[in-house]
Protein backbone atom coordinates (compact mmCIF):
# COMPACT_ATOMS: atom_id res chain seq x y z
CA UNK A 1 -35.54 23.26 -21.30
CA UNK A 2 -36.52 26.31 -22.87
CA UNK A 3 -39.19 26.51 -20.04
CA UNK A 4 -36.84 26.52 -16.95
CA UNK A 5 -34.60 28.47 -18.29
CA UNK A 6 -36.56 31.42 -18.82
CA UNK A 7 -37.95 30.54 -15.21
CA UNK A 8 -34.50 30.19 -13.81
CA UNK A 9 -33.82 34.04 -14.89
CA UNK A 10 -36.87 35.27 -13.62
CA UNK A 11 -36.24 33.93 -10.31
CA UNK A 12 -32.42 35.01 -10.31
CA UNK A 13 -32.62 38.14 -12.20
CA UNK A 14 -33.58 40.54 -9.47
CA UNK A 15 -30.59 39.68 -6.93
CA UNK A 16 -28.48 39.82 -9.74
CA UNK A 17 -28.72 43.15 -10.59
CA UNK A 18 -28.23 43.60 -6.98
CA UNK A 19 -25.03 41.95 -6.65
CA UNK A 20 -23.52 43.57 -9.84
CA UNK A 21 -22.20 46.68 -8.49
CA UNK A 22 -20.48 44.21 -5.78
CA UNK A 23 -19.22 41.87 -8.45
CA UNK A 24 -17.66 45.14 -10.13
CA UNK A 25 -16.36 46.19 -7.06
CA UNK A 26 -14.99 43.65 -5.14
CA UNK A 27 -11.59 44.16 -6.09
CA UNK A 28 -10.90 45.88 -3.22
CA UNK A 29 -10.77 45.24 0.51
CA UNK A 30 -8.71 45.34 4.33
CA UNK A 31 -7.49 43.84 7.32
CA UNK A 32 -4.11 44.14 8.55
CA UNK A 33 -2.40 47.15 6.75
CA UNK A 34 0.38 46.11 4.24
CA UNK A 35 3.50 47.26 2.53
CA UNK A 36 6.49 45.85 0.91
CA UNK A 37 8.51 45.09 3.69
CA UNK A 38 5.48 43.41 6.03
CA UNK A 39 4.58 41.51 2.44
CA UNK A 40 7.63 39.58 2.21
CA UNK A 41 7.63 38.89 5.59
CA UNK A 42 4.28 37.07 5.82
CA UNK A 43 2.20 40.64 6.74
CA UNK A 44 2.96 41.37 10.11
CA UNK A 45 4.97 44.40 11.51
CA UNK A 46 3.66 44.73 15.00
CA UNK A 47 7.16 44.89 16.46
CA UNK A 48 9.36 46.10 13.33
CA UNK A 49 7.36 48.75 11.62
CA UNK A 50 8.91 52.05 11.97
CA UNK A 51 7.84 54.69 9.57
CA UNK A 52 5.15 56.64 8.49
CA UNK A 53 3.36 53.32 7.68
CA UNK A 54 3.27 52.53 11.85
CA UNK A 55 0.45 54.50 12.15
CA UNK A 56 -1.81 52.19 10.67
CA UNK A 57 0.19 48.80 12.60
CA UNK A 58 1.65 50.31 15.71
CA UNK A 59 2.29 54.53 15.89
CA UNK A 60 4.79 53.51 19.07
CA UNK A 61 7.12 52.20 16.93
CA UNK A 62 7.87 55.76 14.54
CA UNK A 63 10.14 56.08 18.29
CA UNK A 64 12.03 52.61 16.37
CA UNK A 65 12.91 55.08 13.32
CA UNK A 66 16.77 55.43 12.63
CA UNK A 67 16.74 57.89 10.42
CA UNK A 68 15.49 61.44 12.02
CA UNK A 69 12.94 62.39 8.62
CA UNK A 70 11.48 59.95 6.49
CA UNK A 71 9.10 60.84 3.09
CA UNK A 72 7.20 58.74 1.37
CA UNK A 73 4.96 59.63 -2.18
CA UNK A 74 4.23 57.72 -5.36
CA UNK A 75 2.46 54.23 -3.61
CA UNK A 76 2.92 52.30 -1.08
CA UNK A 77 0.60 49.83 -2.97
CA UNK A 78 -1.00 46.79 -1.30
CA UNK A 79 -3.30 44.32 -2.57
CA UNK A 80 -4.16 41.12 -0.89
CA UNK A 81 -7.35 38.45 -0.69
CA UNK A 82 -8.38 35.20 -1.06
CA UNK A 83 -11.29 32.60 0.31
CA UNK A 84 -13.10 29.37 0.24
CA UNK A 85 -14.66 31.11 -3.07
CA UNK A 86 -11.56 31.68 -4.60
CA UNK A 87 -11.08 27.90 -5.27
CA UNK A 88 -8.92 27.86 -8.24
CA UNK A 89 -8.34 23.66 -7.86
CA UNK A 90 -12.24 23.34 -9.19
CA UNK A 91 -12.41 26.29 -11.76
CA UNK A 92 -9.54 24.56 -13.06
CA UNK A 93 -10.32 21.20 -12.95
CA UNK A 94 -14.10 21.80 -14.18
CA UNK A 95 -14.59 25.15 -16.30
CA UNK A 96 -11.49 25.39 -18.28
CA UNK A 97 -11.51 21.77 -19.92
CA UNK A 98 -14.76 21.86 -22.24
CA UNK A 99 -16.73 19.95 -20.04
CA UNK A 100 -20.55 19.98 -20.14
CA UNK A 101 -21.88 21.03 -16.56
CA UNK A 102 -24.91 18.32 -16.32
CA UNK A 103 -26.93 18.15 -13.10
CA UNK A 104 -24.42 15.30 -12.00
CA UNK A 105 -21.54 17.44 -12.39
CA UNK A 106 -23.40 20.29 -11.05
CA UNK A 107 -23.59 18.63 -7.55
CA UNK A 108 -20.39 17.17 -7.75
CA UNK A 109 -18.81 20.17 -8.25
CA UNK A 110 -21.44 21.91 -5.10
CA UNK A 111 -19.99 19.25 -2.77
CA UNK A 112 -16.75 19.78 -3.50
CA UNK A 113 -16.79 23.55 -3.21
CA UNK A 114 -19.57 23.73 -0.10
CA UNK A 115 -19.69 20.22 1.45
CA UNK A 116 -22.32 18.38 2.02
CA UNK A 117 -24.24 20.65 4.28
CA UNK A 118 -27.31 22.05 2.00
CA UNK A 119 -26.88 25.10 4.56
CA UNK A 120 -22.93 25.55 3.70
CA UNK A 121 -21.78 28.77 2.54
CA UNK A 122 -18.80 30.40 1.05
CA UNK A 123 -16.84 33.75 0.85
CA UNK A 124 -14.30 36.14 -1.01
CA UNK A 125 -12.56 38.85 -0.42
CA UNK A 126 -9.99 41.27 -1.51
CA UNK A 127 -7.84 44.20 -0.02
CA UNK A 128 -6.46 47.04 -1.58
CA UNK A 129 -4.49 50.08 -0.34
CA UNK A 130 -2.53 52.91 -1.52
CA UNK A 131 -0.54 55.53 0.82
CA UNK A 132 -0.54 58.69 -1.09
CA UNK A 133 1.69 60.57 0.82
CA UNK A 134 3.58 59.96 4.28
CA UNK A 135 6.12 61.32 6.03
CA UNK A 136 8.05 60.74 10.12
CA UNK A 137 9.77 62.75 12.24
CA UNK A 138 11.83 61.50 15.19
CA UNK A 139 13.57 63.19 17.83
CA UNK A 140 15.84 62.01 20.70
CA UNK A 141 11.93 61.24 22.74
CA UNK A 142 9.48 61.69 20.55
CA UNK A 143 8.23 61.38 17.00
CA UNK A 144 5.82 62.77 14.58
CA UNK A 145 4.08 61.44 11.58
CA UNK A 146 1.62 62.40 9.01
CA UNK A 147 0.04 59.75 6.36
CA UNK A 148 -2.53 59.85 3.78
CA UNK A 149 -4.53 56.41 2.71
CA UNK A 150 -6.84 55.80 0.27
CA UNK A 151 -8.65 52.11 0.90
CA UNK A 152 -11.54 49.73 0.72
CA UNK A 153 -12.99 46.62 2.21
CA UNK A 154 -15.22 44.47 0.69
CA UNK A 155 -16.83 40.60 1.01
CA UNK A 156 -19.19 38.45 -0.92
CA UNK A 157 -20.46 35.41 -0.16
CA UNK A 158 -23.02 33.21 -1.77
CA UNK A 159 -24.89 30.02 -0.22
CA UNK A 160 -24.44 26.39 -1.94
CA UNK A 161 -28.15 26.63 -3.31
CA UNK A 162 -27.32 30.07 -4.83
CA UNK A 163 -23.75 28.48 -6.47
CA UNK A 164 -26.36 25.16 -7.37
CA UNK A 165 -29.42 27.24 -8.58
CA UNK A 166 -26.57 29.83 -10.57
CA UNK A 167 -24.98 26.44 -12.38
CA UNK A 168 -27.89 24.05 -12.92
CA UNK A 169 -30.91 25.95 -12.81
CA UNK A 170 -34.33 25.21 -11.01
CA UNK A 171 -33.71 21.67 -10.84
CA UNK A 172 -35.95 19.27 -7.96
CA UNK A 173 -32.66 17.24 -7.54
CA UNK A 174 -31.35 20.22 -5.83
CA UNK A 175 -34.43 21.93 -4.57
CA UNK A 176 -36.94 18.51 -3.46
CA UNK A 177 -37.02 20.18 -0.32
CA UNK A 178 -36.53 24.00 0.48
CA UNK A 179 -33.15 25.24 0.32
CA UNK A 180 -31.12 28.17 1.27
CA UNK A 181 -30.99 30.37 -2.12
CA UNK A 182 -28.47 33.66 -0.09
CA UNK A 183 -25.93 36.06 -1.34
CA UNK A 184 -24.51 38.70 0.19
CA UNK A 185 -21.78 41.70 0.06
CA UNK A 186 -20.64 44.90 0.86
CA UNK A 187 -18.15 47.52 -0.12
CA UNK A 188 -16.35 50.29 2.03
CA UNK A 189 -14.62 52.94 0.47
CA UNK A 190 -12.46 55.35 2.36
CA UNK A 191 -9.97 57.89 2.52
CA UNK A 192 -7.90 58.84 5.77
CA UNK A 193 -5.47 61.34 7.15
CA UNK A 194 -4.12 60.23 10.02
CA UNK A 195 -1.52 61.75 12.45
CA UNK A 196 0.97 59.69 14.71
CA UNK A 197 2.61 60.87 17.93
CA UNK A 198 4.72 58.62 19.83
CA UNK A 199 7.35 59.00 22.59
CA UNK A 200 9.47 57.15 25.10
CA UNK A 201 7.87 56.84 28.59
CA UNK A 202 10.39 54.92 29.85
CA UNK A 203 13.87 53.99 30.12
CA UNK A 204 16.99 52.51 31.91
CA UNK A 205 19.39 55.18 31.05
CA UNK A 206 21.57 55.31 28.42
CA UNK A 207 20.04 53.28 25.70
CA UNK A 208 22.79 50.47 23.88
CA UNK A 209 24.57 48.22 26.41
CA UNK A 210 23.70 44.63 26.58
CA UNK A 211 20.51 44.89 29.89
CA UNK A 212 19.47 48.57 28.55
CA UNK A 213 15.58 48.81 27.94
CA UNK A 214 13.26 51.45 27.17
CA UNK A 215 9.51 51.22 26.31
CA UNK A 216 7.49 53.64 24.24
CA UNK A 217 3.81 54.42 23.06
CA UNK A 218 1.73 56.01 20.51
CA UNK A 219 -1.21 57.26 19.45
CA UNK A 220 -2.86 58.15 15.55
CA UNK A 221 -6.23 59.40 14.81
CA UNK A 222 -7.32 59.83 11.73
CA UNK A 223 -10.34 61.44 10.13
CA UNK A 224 -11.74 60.18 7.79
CA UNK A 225 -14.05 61.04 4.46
CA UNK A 226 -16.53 58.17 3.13
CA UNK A 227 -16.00 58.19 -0.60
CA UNK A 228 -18.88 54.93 -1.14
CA UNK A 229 -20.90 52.10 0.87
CA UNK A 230 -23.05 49.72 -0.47
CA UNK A 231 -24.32 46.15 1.51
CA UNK A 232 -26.93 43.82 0.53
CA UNK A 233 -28.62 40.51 1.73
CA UNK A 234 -30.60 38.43 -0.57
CA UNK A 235 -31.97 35.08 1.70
CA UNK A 236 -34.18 32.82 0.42
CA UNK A 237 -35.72 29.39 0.64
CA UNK A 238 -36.07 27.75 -2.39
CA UNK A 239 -38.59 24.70 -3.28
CA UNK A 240 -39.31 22.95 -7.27
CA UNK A 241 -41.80 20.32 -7.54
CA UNK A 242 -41.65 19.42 -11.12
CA UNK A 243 -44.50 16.82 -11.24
CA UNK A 244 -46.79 20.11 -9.93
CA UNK A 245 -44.59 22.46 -12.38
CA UNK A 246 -44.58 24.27 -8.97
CA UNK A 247 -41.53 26.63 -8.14
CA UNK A 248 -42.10 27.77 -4.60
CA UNK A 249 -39.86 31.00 -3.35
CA UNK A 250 -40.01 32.55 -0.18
CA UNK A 251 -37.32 35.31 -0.18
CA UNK A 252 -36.54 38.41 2.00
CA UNK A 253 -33.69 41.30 0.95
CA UNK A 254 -32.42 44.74 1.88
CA UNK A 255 -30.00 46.84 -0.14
CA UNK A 256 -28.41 49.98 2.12
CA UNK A 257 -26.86 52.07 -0.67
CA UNK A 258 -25.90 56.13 -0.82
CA UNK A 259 -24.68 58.03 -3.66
CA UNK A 260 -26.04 57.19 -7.34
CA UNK A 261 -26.98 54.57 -6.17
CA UNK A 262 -29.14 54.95 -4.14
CA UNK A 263 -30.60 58.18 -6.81
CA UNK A 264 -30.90 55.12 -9.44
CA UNK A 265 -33.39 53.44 -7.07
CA UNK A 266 -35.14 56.17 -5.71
CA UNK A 267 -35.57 56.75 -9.51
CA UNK A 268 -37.40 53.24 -10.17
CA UNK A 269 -38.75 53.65 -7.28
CA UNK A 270 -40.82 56.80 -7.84
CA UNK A 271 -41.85 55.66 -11.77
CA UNK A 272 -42.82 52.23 -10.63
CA UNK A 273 -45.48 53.89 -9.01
CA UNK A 274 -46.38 56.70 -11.78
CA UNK A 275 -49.43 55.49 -13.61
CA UNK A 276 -49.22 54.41 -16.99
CA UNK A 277 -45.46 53.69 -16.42
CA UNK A 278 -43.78 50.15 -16.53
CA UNK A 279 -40.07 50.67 -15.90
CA UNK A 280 -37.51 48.04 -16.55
CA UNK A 281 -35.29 47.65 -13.22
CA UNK A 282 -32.17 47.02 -15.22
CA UNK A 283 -32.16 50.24 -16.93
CA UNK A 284 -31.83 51.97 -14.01
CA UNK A 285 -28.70 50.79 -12.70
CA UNK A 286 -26.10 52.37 -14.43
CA UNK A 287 -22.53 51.18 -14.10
CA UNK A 288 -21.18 54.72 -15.98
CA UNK A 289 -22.94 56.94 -13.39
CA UNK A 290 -21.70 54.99 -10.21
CA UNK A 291 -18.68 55.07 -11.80
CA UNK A 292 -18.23 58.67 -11.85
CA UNK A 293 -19.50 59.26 -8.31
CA UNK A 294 -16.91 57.63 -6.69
CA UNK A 295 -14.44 60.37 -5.80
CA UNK A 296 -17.46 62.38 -4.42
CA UNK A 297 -17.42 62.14 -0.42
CA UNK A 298 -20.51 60.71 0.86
CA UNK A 299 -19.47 60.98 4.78
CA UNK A 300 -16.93 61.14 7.07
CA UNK A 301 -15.64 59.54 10.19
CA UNK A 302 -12.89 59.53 12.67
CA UNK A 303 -10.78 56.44 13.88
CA UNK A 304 -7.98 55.42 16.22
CA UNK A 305 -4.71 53.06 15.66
CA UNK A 306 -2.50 52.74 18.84
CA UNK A 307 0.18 51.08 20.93
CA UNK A 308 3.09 50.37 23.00
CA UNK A 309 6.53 49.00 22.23
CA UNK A 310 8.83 47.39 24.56
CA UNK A 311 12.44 47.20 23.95
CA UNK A 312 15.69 45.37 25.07
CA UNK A 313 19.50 45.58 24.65
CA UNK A 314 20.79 41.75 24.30
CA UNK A 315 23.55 39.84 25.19
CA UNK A 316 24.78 38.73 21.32
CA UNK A 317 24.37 35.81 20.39
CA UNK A 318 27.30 34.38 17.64
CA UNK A 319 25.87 34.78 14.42
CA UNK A 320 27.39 35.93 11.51
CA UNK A 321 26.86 39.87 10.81
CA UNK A 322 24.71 39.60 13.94
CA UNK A 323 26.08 42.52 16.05
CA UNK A 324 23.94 45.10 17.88
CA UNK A 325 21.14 42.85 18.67
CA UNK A 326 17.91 43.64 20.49
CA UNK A 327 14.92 42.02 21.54
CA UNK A 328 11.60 43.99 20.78
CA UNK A 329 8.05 43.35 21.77
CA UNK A 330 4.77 45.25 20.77
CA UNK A 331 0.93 45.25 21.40
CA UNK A 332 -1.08 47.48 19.41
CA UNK A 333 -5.10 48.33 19.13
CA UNK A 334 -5.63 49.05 15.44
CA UNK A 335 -8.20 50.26 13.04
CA UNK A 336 -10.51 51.32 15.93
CA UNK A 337 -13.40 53.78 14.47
CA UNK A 338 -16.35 54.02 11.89
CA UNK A 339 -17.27 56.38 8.83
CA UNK A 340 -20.81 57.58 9.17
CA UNK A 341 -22.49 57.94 5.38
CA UNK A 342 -25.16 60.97 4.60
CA UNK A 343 -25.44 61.45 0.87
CA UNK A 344 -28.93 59.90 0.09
CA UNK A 345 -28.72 57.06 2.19
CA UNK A 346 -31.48 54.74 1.18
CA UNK A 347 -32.42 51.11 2.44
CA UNK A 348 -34.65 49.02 -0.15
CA UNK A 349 -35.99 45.67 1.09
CA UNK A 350 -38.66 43.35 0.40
CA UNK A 351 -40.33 39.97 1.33
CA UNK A 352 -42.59 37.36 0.26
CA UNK A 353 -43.48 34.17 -0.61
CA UNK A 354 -43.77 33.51 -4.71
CA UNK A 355 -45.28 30.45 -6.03
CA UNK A 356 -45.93 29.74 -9.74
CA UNK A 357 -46.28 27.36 -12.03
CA UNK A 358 -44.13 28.52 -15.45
CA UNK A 359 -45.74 29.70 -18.39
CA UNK A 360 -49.39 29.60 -20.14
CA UNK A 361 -48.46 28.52 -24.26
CA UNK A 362 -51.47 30.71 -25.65
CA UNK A 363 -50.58 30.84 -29.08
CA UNK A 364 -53.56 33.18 -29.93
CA UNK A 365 -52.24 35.45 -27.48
CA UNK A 366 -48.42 35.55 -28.74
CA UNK A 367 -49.80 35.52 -32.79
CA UNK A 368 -51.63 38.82 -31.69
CA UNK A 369 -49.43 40.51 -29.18
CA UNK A 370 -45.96 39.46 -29.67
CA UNK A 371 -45.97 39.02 -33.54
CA UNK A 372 -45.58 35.10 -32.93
CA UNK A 373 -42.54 35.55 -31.35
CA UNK A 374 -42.27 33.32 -28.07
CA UNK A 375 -38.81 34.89 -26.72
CA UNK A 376 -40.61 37.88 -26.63
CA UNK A 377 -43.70 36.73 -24.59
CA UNK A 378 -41.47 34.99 -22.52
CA UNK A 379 -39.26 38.07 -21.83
CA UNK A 380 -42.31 39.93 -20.73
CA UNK A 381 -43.60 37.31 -18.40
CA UNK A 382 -39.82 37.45 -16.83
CA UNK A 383 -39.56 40.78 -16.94
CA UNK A 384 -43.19 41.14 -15.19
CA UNK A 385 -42.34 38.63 -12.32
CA UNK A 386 -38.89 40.51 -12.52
CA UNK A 387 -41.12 44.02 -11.43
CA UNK A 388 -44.21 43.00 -9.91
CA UNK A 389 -42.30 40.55 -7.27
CA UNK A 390 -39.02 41.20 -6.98
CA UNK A 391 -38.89 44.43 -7.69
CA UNK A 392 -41.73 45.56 -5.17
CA UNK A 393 -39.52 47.05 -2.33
CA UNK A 394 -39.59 49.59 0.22
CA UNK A 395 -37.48 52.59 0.62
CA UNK A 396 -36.95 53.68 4.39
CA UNK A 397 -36.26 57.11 4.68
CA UNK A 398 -32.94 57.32 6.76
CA UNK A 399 -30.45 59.84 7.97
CA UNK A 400 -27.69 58.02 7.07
CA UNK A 401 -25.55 54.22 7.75
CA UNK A 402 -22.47 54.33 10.72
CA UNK A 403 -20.14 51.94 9.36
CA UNK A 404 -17.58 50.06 11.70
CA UNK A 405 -13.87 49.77 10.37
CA UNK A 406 -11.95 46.28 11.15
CA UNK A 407 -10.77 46.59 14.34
CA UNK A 408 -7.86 44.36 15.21
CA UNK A 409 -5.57 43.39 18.30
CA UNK A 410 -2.10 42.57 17.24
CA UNK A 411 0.79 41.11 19.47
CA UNK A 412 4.04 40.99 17.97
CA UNK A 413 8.12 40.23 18.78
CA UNK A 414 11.08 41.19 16.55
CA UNK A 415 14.71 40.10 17.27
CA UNK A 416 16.88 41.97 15.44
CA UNK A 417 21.09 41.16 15.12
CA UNK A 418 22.70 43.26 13.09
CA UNK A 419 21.33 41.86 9.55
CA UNK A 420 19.26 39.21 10.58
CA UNK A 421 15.81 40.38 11.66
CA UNK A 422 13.06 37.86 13.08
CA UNK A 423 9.67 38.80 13.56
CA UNK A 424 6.11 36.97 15.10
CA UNK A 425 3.09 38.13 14.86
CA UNK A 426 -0.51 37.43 16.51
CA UNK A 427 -3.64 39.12 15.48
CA UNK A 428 -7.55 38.76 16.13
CA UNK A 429 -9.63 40.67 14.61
CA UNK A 430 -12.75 41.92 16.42
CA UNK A 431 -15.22 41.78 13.18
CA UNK A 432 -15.81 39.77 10.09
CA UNK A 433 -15.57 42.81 7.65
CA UNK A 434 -13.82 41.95 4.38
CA UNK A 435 -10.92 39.75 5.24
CA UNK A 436 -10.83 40.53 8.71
CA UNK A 437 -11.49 37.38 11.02
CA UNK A 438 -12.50 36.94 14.79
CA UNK A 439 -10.41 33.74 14.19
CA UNK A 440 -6.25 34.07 15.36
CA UNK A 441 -3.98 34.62 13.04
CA UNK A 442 -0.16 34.04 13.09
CA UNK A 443 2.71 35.04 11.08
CA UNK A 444 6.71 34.52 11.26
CA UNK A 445 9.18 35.96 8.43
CA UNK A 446 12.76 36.43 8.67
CA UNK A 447 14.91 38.85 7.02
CA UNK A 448 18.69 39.00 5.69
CA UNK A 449 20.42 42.34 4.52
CA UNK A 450 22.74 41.39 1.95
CA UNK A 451 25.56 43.97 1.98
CA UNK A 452 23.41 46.27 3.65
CA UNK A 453 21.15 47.18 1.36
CA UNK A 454 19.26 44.55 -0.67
CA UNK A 455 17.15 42.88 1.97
CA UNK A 456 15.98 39.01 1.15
CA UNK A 457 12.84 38.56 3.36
CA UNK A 458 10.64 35.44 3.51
CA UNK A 459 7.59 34.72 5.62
CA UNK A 460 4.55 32.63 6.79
CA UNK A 461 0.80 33.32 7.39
CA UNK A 462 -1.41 31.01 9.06
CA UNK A 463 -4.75 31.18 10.11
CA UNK A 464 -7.52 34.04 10.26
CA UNK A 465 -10.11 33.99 7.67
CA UNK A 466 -7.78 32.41 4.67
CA UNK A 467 -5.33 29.26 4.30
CA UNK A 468 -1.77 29.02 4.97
CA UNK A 469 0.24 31.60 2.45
CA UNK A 470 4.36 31.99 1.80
CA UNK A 471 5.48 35.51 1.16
CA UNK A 472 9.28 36.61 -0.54
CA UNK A 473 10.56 39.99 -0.62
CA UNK A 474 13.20 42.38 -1.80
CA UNK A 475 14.29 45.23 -3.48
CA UNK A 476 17.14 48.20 -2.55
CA UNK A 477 17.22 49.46 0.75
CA UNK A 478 19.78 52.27 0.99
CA UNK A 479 20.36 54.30 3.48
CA UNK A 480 18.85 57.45 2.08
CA UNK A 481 16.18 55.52 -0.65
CA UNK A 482 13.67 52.41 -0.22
CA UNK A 483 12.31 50.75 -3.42
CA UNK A 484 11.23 47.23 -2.38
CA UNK A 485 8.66 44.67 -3.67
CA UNK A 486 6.80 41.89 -1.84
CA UNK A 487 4.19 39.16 -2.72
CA UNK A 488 2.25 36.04 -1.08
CA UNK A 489 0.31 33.11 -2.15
CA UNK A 490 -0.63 29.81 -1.18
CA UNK A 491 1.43 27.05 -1.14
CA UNK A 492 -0.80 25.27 -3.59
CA UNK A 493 -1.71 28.47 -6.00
CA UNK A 494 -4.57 26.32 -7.13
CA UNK A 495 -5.70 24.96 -3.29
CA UNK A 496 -8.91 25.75 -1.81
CA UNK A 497 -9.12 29.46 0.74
CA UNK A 498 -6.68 31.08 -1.98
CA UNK A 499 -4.73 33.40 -0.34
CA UNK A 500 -2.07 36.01 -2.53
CA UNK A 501 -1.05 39.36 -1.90
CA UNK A 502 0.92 42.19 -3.44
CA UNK A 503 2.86 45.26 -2.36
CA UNK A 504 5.16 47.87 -3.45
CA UNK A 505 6.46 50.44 -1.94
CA UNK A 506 7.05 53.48 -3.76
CA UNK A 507 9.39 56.10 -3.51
CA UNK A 508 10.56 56.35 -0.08
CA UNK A 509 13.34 58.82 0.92
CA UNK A 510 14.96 58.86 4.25
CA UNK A 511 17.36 61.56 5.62
């Protein structure tokens, strides 16, 4: 036992110092942005959302505004994630009732998570936003707005023979034959200015009969500053024969990094290759020194958000406090763009194919060496394997890593009657990226203004790269001051493809 499991860190140790800045850092990540109001409402706002915030969602709709200046400061928080990692049934079920994790229990709990595919995988993510500072302008045509965002995306996944491996070690029940052994991740950190400009194209006339229509569209770039970008792949194929002793490893990675980073490696790098120096890999990545570079820009970028906004006087329908009601439909093109990275970019990777067959017990040789201490010869021989073939990479000597945003085609209706409000919403994203998803998503929420000012929303999210979620929102929503709250999860907290969510919307002030 003592055998495999200094042989299980050997072989593990390497990607896990790779992974660790991602561990630390994947609390943060985007698709769709959010606020309160879209929150409660299941985290649309195609159609409906109409101030400073439509830049990100749909700049036609600052034309929607009815209130001629709107400021915003102090938040506009959003958090929101979820995955078929974040499988809170099984780490409840198995890790928080004193069980012992045996090799039975091990696969049990592998099946459960991955299925019984060896090749299955599985993935997290989390998003995370704040709007610094926002503010919209509308006139009788057009509209202005200026808002300030500072975000990140982020995803890690990890293969059922990495999860297996992780909880049971090198084990031939889980590695007769090879096995995929993969983890991967990044993290995109930016901030953006962007500017909105929308106007009305078109109209009927004068706007507010029943049969009136108008249509508008918008436009906001947005430049962007890279403030940190890191992305590794660790694959594998895995093999343990335990009648040979034999634990066969063919592996390939590549870590793009910039910043400290990417410094830290050059580092190990360079004194790896110094005679008469034998650096320790670990010591070398320092979680205090990427910490303090990440407010230092490491790039920049520009991107595009944009869209058009249809909208129709309707005949009203008899519903209680359901005067004035119009029909409103929207298509936008969001998140369009990429942030190009400059400040020591660096790529490390490495490949090859490791066999070996544990360790030598040459007591002579630990009495002399290691003071009779077998921990210590043991940590050497890791910590050798550790250096000599996992830590043997490459650095490529680059100009620099052009990193796509999510980009994201969204198709939404709103129906609005005096203080009801219904809203759809359709989106597809065109890239995997953090918790965006190629696969369709769809939302509905509904929202009631009680006496005009405290609106009760609720809402549904289907679909995309996460399970089914329920959202609830409210606050105060006067007519010169917004302070609202919203929040998601799934409808089983504990199911499988969490998905939960977050937002708040600071101090908005409307005049």
């Amino acid at each position: 036992m003592i055998l495999r499991s200094y042989r299980f860190r050997a072989v593990v140790r390497i990607s896990a110092l790779f992974i660790t800045v991602l561990l630390i850092t994947t609390s943060l990540y985007a698709q769709r942005h959010n606020t309160a109001r879209n929150m409660g409402l299941g985290g649309g706002g195609t159609a409906y959302m109409n101030d400073f915030h439509a830049n990100f969602i749909n700049p036609a709709n600052l034309m929607l505004s009815d209130k001629k200046v709107t400021i915003g400061g102090l938040g506009g928080f959003s958090t929101r994630g979820g995955g078929e990692l974040a499988n809170m049934t099984i780490y409840n079920e198995y890790f928080t009732q004193g069980h012992t994790i045996n090799e039975s229990m091990t696969a049990e709990i592998s099946d459960k998570m991955f299925g019984s595919a060896p090749s299955g995988s599985r993935k997290i993510g989390i998003d995370a936003d704040a709007v610094l500072l926002g503010f919209n302008i509308k006139g009788k045509t057009q509209a202005l707005s200026a808002a300030a965002r500072v975000r990140a995306l982020s995803s890690f996944s990890m293969s059922k023979g990495f999860f297996e491996l992780s909880l049971g070690g090198l084990s031939e029940t889980f590695f007769k034959d090879y096995k995929a052994v993969n983890v991967s991740g990044d993290v995109l950190t930016v901030g953006e200015v962007s500017v909105g400009y929308a106007r009305e194209v078109w109209s009927t006339g004068n706007f507010g009969s029943p049969g009136s229509q108008r249509l508008f569209a918008g436009v906001a770039p947005k430049y962007m500053v890279g403030l940190d970008y890191y992305s590794t792949r660790f694959n594998s194929q895995l093999k343990i024969s335990e009648d040979e002793m034999l634990v066969s490893h063919r592996f390939n990675y590549e870590l793009d990094a910039v910043g400290k980073v990417s410094e830290q490696m050059n580092s190990y790098h360079a004194d790896r290759n110094t005679s008469g120096l034998v650096p320790v890999f670990g010591e070398y990545l320092s979680m205090d020194d990427v910490g303090s570079g990440l407010g230092s820009v490491k790039g920049t970028g520009y991107g595009i958000d944009m869209g058009v906004t249809y909208q129709r006087v309707m005949p009203s329908l008899p519903l209680m406090g359901g005067d004035y009601q119009t029909l409103t439909v929207s298509l936008s093109a969001t998140d369009i763009g990429s942030v190009n990275f400059d400040e020591a970019p660096g790529r490390y990777s490495s490949e090859g194919h490791f066999e070996w067959k544990g360790l030598n017990y040459d007591n002579e040789l630990i009495n002399a060496e290691y003071d009779s201490s077998f921990t210590d010869y043991a940590t050497h021989i890791q910590d050798s394997i550790g250096q000599n073939i996992y830590g043997n990479f490459s650095p490529e000597n680059i100009s620099g890593f052009s990193t796509a945003l999510t980009p994201m085609f969204n198709l939404g209706a709103a129906y609005s009657a005096g203080k009801w409000n219904l809203m759809v919403d359709l989106g597809k994203g065109m890239n995997n990226r953090g918790t965006n998803s190629k696969q369709l998503s769809g939302i509905v929420g509904i929202e009631y203004n009680l006496f005009n000012f405290i609106p009760l929303r609720a809402g549904m999210r289907t679909g995309g790269a996460m399970n089914k979620a329920y959202s609830v929102g409210t606050g105060f929503n006067l007519s010169f001051l917004e302070l609202t709250v919203g929040a998601m999860t799934s409808p089983q907290p504990f199911d499988s493809k969490l998905n939960f969510g977050a937002a708040w919307s600071g101090i908005v002030v409307k005049i």
